[in-house]
Protein backbone atom coordinates (compact mmCIF):
# COMPACT_ATOMS: atom_id res chain seq x y z
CA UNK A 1 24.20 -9.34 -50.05
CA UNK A 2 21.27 -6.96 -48.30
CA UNK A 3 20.21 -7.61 -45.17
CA UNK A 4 17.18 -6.37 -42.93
CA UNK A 5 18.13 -5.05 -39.96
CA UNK A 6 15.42 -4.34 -36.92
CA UNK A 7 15.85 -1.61 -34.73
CA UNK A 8 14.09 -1.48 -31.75
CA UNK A 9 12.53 1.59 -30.06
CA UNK A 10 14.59 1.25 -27.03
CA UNK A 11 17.80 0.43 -29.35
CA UNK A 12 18.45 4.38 -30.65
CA UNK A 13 22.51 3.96 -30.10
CA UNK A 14 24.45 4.91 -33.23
CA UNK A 15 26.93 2.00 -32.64
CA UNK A 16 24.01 -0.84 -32.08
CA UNK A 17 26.18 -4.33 -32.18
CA UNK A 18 22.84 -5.30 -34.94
CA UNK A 19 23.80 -2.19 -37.39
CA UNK A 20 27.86 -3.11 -36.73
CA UNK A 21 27.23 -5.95 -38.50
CA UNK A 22 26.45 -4.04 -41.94
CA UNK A 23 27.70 -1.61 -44.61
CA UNK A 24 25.24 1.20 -45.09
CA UNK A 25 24.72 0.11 -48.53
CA UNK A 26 24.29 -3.54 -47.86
CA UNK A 27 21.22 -3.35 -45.38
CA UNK A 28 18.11 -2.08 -45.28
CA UNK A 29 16.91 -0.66 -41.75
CA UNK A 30 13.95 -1.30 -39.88
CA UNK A 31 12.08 0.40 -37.83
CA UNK A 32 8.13 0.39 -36.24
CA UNK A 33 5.70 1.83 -34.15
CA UNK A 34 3.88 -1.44 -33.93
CA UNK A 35 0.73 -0.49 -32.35
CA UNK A 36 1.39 -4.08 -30.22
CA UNK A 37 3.87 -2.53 -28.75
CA UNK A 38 1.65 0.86 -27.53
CA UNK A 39 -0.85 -1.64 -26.23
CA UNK A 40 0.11 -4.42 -24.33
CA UNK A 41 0.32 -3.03 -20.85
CA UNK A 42 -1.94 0.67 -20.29
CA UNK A 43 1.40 2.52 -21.34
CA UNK A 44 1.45 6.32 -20.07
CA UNK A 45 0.79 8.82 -22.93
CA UNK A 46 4.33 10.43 -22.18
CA UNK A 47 6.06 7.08 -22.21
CA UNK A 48 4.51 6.64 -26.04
CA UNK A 49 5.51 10.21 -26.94
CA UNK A 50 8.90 9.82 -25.72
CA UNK A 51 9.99 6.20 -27.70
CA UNK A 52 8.25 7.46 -30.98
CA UNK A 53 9.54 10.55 -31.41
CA UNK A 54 13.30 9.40 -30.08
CA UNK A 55 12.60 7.06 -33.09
CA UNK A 56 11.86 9.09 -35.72
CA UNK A 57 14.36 11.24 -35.07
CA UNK A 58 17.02 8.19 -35.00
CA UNK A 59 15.51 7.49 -38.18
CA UNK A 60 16.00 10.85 -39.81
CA UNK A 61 19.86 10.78 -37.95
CA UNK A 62 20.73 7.33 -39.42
CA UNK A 63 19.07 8.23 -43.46
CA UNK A 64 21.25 11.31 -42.75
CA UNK A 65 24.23 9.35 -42.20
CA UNK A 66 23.70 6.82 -45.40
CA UNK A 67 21.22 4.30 -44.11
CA UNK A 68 18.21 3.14 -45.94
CA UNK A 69 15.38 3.18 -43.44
CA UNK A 70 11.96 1.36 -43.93
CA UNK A 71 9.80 3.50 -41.37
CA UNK A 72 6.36 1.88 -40.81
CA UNK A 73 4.52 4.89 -38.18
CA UNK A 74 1.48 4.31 -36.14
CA UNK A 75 -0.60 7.02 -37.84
CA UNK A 76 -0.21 5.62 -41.54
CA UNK A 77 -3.01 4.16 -43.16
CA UNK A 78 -2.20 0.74 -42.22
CA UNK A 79 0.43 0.56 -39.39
CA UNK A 80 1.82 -2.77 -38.35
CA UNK A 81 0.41 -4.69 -35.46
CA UNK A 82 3.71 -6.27 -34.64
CA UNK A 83 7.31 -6.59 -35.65
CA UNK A 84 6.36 -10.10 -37.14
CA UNK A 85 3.79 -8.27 -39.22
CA UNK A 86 6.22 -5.55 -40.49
CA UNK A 87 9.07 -7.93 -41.48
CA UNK A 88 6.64 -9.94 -43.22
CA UNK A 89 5.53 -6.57 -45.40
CA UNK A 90 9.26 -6.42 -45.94
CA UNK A 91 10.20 -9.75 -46.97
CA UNK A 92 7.40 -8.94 -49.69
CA UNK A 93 8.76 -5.86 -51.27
CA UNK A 94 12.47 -6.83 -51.09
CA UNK A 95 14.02 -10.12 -51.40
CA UNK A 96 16.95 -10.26 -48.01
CA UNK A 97 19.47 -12.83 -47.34
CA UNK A 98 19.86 -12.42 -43.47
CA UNK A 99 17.93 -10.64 -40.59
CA UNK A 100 19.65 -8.79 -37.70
CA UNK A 101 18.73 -7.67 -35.21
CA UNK A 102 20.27 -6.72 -31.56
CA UNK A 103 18.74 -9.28 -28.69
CA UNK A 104 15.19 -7.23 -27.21
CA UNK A 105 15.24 -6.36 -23.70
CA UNK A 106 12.16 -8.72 -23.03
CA UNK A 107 11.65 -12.02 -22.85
CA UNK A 108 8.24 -11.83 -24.42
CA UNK A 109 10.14 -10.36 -28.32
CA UNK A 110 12.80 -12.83 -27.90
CA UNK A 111 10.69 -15.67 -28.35
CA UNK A 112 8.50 -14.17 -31.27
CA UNK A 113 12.30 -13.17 -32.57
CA UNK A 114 13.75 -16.77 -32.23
CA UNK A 115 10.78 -18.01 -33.74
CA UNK A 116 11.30 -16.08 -37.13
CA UNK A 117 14.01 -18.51 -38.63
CA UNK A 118 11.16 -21.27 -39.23
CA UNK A 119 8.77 -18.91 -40.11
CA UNK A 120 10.77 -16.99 -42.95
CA UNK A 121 12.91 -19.62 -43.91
CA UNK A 122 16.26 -17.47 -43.72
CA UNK A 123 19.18 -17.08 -41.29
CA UNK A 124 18.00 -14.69 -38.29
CA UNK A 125 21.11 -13.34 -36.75
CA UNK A 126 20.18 -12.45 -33.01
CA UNK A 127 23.38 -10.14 -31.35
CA UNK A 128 23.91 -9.77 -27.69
CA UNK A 129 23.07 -5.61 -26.93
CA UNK A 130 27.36 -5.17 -25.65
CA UNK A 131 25.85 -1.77 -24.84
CA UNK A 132 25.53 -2.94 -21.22
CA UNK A 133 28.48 -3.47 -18.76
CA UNK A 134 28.18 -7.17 -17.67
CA UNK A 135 27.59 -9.65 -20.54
CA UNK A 136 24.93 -12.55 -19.91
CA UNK A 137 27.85 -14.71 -20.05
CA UNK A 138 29.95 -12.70 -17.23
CA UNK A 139 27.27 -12.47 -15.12
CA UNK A 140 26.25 -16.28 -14.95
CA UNK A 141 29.73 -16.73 -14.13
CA UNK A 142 29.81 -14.43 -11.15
CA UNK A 143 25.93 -16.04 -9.63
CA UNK A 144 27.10 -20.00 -10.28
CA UNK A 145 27.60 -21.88 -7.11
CA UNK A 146 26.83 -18.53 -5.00
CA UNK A 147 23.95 -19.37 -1.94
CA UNK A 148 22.83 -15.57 -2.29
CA UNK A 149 22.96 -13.18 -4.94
CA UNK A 150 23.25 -9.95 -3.52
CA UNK A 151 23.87 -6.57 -5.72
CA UNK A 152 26.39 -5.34 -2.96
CA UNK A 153 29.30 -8.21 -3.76
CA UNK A 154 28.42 -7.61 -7.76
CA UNK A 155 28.67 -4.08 -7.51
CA UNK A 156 32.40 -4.42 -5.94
CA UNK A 157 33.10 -6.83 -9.01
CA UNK A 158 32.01 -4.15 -11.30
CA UNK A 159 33.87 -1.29 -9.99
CA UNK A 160 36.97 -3.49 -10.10
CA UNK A 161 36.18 -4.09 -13.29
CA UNK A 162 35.67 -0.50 -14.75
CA UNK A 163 38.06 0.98 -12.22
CA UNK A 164 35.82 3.91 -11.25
CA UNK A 165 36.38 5.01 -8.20
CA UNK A 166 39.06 2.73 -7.66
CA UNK A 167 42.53 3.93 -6.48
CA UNK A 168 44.42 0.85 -7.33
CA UNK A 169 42.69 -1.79 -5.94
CA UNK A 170 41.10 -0.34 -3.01
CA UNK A 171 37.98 1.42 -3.07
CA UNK A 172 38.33 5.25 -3.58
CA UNK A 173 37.47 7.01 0.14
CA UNK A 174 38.65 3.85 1.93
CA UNK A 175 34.66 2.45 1.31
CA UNK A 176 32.90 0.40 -1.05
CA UNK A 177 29.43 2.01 -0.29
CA UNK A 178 28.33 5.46 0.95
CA UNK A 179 24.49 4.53 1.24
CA UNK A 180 24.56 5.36 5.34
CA UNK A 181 25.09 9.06 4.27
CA UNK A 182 22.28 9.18 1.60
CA UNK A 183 19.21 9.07 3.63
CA UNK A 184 18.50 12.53 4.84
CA UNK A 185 15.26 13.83 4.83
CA UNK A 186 14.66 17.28 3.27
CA UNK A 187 13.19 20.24 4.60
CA UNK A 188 10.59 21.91 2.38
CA UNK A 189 12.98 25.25 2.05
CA UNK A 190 15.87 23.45 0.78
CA UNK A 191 16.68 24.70 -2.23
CA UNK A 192 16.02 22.64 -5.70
CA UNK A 193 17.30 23.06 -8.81
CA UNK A 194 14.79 23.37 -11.80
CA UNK A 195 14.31 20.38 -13.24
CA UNK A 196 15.88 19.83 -16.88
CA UNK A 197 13.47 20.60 -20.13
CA UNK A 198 14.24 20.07 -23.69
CA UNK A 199 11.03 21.59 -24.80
CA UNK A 200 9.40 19.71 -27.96
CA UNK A 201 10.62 20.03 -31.30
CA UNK A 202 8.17 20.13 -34.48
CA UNK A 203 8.39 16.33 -34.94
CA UNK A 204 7.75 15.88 -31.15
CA UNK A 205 5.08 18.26 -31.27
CA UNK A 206 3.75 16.36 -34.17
CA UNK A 207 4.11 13.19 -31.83
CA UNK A 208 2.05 14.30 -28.76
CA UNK A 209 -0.74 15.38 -31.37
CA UNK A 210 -0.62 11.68 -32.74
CA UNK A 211 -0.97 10.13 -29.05
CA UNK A 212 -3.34 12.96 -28.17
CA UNK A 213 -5.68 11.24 -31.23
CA UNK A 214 -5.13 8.11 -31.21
CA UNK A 215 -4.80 7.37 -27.20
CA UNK A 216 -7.72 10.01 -25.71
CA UNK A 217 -8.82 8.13 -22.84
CA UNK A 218 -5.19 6.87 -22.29
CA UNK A 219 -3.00 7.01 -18.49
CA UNK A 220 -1.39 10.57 -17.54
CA UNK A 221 -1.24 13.91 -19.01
CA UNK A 222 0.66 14.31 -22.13
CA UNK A 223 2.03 17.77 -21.31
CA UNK A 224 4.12 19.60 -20.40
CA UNK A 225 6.65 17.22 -22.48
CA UNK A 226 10.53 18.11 -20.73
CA UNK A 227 12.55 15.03 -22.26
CA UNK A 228 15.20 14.59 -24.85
CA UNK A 229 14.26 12.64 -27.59
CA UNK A 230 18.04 13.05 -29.24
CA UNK A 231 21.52 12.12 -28.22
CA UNK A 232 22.31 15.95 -28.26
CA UNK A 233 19.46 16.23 -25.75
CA UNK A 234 20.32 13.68 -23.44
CA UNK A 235 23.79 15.31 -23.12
CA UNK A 236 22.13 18.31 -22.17
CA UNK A 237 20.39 16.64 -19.55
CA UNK A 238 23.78 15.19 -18.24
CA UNK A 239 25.53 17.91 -17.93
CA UNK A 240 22.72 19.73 -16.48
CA UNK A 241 22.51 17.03 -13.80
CA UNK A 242 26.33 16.96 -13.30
CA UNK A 243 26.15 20.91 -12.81
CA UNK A 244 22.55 21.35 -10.63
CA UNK A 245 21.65 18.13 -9.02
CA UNK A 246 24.64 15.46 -8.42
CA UNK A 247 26.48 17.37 -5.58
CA UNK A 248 23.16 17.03 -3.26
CA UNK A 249 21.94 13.85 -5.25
CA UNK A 250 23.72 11.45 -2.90
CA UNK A 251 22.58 13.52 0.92
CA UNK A 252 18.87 13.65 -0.52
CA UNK A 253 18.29 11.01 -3.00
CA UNK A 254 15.40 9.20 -0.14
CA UNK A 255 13.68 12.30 0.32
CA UNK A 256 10.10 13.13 -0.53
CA UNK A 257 8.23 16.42 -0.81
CA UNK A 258 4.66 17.19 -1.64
CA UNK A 259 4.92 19.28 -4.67
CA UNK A 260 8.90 18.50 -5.29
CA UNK A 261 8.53 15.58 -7.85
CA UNK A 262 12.17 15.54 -8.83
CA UNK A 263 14.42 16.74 -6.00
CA UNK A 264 18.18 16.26 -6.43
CA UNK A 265 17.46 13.26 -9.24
CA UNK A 266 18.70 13.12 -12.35
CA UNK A 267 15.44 11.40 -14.62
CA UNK A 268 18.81 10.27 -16.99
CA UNK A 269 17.73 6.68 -17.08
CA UNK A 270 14.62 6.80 -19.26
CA UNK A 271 17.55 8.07 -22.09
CA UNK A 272 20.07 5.38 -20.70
CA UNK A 273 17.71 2.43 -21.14
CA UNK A 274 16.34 3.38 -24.61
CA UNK A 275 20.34 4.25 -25.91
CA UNK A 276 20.42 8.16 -25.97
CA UNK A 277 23.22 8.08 -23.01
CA UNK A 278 25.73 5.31 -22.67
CA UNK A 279 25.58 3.98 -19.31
CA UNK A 280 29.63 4.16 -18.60
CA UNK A 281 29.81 7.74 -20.34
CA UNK A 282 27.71 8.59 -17.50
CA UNK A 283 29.54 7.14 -14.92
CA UNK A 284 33.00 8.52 -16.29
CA UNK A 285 31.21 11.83 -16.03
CA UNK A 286 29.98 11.92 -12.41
CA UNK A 287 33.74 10.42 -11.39
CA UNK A 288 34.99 13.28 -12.87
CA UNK A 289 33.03 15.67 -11.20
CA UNK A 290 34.30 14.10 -7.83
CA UNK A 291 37.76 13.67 -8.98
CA UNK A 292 37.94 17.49 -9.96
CA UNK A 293 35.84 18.38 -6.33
CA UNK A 294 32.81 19.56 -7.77
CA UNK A 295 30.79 17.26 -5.79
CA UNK A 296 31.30 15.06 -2.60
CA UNK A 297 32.35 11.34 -3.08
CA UNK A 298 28.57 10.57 -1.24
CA UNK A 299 26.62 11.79 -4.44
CA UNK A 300 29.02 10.33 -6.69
CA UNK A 301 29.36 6.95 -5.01
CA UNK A 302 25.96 6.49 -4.52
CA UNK A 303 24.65 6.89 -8.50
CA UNK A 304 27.18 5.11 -9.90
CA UNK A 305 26.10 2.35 -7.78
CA UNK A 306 22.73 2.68 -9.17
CA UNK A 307 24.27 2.50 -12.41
CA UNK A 308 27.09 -0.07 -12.30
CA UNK A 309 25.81 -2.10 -9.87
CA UNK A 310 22.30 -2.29 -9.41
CA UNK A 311 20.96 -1.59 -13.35
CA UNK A 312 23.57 -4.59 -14.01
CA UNK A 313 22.47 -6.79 -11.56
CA UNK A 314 18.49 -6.77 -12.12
CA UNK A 315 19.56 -7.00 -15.52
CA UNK A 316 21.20 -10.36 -14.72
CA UNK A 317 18.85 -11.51 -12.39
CA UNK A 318 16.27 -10.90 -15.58
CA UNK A 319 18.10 -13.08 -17.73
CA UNK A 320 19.53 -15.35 -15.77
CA UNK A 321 15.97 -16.57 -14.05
CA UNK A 322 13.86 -17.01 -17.20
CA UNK A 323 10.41 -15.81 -18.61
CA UNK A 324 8.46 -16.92 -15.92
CA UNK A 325 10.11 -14.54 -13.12
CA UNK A 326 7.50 -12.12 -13.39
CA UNK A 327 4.90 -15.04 -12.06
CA UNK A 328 6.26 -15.41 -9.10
CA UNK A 329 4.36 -15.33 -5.87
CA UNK A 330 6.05 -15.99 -3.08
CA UNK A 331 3.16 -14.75 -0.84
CA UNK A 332 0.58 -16.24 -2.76
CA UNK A 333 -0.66 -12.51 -2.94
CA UNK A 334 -4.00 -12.43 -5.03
CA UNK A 335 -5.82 -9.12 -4.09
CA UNK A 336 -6.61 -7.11 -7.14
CA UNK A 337 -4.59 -3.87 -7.71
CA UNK A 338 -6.66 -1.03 -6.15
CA UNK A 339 -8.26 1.51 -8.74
CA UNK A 340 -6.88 4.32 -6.87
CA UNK A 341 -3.26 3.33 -8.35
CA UNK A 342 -4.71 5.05 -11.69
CA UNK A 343 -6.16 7.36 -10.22
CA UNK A 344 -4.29 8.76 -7.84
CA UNK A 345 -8.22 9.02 -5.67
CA UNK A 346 -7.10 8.38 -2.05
CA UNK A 347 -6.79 10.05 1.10
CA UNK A 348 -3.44 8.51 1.96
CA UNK A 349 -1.55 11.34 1.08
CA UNK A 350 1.51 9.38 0.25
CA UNK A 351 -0.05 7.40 -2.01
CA UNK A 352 -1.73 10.65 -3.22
CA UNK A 353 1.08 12.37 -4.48
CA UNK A 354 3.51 9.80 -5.54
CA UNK A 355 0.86 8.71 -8.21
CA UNK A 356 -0.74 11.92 -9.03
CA UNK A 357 2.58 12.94 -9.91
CA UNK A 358 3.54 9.95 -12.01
CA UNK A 359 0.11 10.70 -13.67
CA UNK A 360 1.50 13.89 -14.56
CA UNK A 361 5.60 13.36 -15.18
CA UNK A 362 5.61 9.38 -15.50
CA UNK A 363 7.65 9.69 -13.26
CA UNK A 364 9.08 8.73 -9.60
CA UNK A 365 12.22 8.37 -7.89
CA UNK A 366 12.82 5.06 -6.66
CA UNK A 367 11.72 5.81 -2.72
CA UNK A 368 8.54 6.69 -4.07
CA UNK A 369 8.50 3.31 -5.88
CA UNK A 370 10.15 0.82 -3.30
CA UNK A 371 8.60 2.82 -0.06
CA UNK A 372 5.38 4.23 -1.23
CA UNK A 373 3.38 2.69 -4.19
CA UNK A 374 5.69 -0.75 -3.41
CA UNK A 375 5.14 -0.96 0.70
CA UNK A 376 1.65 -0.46 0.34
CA UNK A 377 1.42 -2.92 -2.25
CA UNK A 378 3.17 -5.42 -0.66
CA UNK A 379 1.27 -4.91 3.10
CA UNK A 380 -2.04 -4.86 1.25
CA UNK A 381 -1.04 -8.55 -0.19
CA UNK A 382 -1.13 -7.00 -3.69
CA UNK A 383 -1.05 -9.46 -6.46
CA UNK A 384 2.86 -8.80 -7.63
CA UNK A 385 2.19 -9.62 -11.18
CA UNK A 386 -0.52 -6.96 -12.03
CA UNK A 387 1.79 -4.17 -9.87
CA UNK A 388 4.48 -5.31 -12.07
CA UNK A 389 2.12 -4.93 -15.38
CA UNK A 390 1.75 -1.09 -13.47
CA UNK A 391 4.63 -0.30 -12.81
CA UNK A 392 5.95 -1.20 -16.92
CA UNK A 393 3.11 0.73 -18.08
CA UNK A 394 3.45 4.04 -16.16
CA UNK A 395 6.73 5.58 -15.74
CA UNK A 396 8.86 6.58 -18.91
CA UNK A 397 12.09 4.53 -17.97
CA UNK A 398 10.28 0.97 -17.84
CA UNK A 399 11.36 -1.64 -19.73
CA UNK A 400 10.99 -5.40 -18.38
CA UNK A 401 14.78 -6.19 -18.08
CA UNK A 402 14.91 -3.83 -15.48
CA UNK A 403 11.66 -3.11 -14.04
CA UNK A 404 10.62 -6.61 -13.35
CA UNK A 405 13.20 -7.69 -11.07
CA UNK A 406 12.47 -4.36 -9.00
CA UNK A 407 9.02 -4.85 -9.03
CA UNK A 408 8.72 -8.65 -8.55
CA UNK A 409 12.36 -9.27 -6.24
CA UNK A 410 12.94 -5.78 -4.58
CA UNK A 411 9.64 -4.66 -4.04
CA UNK A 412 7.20 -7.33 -3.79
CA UNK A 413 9.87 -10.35 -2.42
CA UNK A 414 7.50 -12.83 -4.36
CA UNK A 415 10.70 -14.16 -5.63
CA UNK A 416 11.17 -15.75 -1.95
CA UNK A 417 14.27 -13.89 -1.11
CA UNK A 418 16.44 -14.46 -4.53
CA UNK A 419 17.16 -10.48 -5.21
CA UNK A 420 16.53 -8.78 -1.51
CA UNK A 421 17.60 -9.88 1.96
CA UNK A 422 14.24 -9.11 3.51
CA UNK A 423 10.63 -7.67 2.29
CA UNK A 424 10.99 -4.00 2.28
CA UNK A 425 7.87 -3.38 4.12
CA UNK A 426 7.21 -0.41 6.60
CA UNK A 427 5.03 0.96 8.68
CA UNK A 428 4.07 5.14 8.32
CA UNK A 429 6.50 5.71 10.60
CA UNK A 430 9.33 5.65 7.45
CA UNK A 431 7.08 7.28 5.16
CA UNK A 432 6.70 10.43 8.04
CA UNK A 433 10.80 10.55 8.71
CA UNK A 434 11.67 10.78 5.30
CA UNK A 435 8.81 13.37 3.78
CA UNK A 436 6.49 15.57 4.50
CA UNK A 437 3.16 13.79 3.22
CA UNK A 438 1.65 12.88 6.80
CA UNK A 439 1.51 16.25 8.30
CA UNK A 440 -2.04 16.97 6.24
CA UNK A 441 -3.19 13.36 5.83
CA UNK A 442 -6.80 12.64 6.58
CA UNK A 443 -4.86 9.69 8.87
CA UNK A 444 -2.86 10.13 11.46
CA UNK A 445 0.26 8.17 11.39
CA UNK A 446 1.17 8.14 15.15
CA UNK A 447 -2.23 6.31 15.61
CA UNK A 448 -1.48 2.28 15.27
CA UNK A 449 -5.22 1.14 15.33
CA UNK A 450 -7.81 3.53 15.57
CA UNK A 451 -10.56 4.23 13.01
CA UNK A 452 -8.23 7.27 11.78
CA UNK A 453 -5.02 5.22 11.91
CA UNK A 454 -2.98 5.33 8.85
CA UNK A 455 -3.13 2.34 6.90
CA UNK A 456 0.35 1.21 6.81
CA UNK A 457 0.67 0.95 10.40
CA UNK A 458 -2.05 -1.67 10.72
CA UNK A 459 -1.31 -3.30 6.98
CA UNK A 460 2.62 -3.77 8.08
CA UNK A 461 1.99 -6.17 11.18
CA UNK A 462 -0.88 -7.56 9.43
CA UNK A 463 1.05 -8.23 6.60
CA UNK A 464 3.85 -9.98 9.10
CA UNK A 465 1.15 -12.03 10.71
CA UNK A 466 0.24 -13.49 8.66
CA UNK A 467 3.07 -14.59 6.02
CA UNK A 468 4.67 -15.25 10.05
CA UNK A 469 5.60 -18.82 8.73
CA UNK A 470 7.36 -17.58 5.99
CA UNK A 471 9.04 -14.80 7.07
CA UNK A 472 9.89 -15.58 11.08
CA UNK A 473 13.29 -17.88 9.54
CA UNK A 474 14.89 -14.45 7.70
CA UNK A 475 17.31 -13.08 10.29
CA UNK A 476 16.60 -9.67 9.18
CA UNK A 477 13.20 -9.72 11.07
CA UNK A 478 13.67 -11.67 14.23
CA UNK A 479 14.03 -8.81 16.12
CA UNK A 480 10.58 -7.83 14.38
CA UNK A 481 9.15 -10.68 15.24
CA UNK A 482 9.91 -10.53 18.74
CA UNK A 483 8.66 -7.31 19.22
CA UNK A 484 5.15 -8.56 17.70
CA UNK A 485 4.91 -11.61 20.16
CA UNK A 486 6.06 -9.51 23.07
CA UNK A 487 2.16 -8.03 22.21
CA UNK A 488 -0.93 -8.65 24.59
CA UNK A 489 -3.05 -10.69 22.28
CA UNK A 490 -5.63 -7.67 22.80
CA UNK A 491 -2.67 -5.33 20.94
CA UNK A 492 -2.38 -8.08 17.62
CA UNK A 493 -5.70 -8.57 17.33
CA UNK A 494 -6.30 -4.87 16.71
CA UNK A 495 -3.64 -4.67 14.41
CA UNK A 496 -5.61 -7.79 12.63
CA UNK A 497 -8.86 -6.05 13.31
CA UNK A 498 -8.13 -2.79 11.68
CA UNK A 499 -6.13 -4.33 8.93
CA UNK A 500 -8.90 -5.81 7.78
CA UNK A 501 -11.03 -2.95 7.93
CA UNK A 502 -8.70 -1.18 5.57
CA UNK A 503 -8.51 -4.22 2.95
CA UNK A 504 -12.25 -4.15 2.77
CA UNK A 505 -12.61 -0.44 1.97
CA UNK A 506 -10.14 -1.42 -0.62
């Protein structure tokens, strides 16, 4: 018996449950830059250089190791399209009894993958991916019957369930959740560690060159190129997390500072979501370091929840709600997503720097996304589906299964309330307590409706206004609400007035 096995480019774990199910000399494995795959959102250059060089050099590691790997690369002389067209080109040289393959992280390949049976008349064996915590199966189980699904009773399931931080069966530290301790802003003499850098390798190197040909006019700068593209160098980047950055990660992890892209962050989930780190390795790892007193149970509390509990849980939400989650509108929010979120051409400074430097790392920490690029968004009455389709293509960790439910439930609430309490929207008020980007803005944030005002001042009551019959039943924002109709009617219609002054020089 030979098999064809498919191995995705965010699948590059040793152990995949799809390459379990073979000997290495009864399968044939296979792998491809499908230039579908490069194109169907505006991917970032780095993103591209990062998944096709961590491929190739799983390829090389698994040929190494016995394997027979079919390698179809984007710069041949006639890549393939699309997975479909490369197991077709397969099926032609080799005759297979089964294919295998580990379930995609997308809705969009797992219906051109279920659809493969029919069209190749042979047995397509599709594996749940056990590389993740909570199966699909334990994680209906938990949501059925609930009236709210919220990430905070989930999380407390999963730490039960893994035992970290757990001593017995009470919560290590007496508490569940540290997150009141994490929000400190940071001043800009704090001291930073350097962020992590594997440097590029000669098939890395080889890699950027490609993208630099093939993808000239494509989003964000291709160097200089810091990630891992190996197991070996995502450890690296672990430890040098675990030994820099965790003990201040937890204090600072909402902080933002012009000119400080990474802070206290660890930028270890691009090489969790592709396979290069296991997620619970991790997690072990940072336990340790709290368990052994290298770092305070803040820091360590607070990413393993990140990890554990909130990766899981948009994960499940993904799943769980079907392919047509990332349509949702619960605003009815149509406006079409400002140039400026390419190219970083704006004079809020906020705005400014959180996507001049994702131009530049693909990269952002997740204030940045949920309080920056994601307030404004939301305010602004941003159509959610085309800041989703940004947010996929731009940083270096996105992949659907997790960035959708951030985008379309956290962020943008146009699931109606099924992932987040309340809309996370803000005035500049937030943005100036936890950064430093207002004091040099060409708007002045203490100024609610003036000509210089900044824009999320106006945008956020604007934006409360008038989704008011939506939003006034949430008991998160009564007290918001009565604040806006303890107003003069002078007071809200400047809000209105300058609001709309902003979304026309949109």
């Amino acid at each position: 018996m030979t098999d064809l096995v498919l191995v995705l480019g965010d699948q590059l774990t040793p152990d995949l449950p799809s390459l379990r199910q073979t000997a290495p000399g009864d399968a044939d494995i296979l792998m491809v830059e499908a230039s579908r795959e490069t194109g169907y959102v505006w991917h970032h250059r780095k993103k591209i250089v990062f998944v096709l060089s961590a491929m190739r050099h799983f390829a090389a590691a698994l040929e190494a190791s016995g394997r027979r790997v079919i390698y179809h690369r984007l710069d041949q002389d006639k890549p393939c399209s699309s997975f479909t067209e490369a197991v077709e080109r397969a099926l032609a040289a080799h005759s297979y009894d089964r294919i295998i393959l580990t379930e995609p992280g997308e809705w969009r390949l797992r219906k051109e993958f279920d659809g493969w049976q029919d069209r190749f008349d042979l047995p397509v064996v599709i594996v749940e991916d056990d590389r993740f915590i909570c199966s699909h199966d334990r994680f209906n189980a938990w949501a059925e019957g609930r009236k709210q699904l919220r990430m905070e009773y989930f999380y407390r399931e999963m730490r039960r369930e893994t035992g970290l931080l757990m001593d017995g069966d009470k919560p290590a530290g007496g508490r569940w959740n540290y997150d009141t301790e994490n929000r400190k802003p940071a001043a800009d003499d704090l001291f930073m560690p350097a962020p992590f850098s594997a440097g590029p390798d000669a098939e890395t190197r080889a890699v950027i060159d490609m993208v630099a040909k093939h993808f000239p006019d494509g989003f964000g700068d291709l160097e200089p190129f810091r990630f891992a593209v190996t197991p070996d160098g995502a450890e690296a980047a672990l430890e040098h997390f675990i030994s820099e950055s965790l003990a201040d990660f937890g204090t600072y992890q909402d902080a933002m500072l012009r000119g400080t892209p990474f802070l206290h962050h660890s930028l270890l989930s691009a090489y969790m979501n592709i396979g290069l780190l296991d997620p619970m390795t991790v997690c072990r790892r940072v336990e340790d370091a709290w368990r052994s007193g290298r770092v305070p149970i803040n820091s360590a509390e607070g990413y393993i929840r990140q990890v554990i509990g909130w990766r899981e849980f948009v994960r499940g939400i993904y799943w769980r709600e079907g392919a047509d989650y990332v349509h949702r509108n619960a605003f009815d929010a149509r406006r079409a997503l400002p140039d400026f979120y390419w190219t970083g051409d704006t004079a809020m400074a906020c705005l400014s720097e959180a996507i001049g430097q994702t131009r530049r790392e693909a990269y952002a920490h997740h204030i940045q996304r949920l309080m920056v690029t994601g307030t404004f968004a939301l305010i602004a009455g941003i159509d959610p589906h085309a800041l989703h389709e940004w947010y996929l293509a731009v940083y270096i960790d996105a992949f659907e299964w997790v960035e959708a439910p951030n985008t379309i439930g956290m962020s943008q609430f146009a699931d109606g309330g099924l992932l987040a309490s309340k809309p996370y929207a803000a005035s500049g008020a937030y943005i100036n307590r936890m950064s430093d980007y207002c004091g040099d803005c060409r708007y002045n944030v203490k100024d609610r409706t003036g000509p210089d005002s900044c824009p999320f001042n106006s945008l956020y009551w604007d934006f409360l206004d008038r989704n008011a019959d939506t939003l006034r039943g949430n008991p998160r924002l009564g007290p918001v609400y009565r604040n806006w109709d303890r107003m003069t009617d002078d007071k809200r219609q400047a809000y209105r007035d300058r609001a709309r002054d902003v979304l026309a020089d949109l």
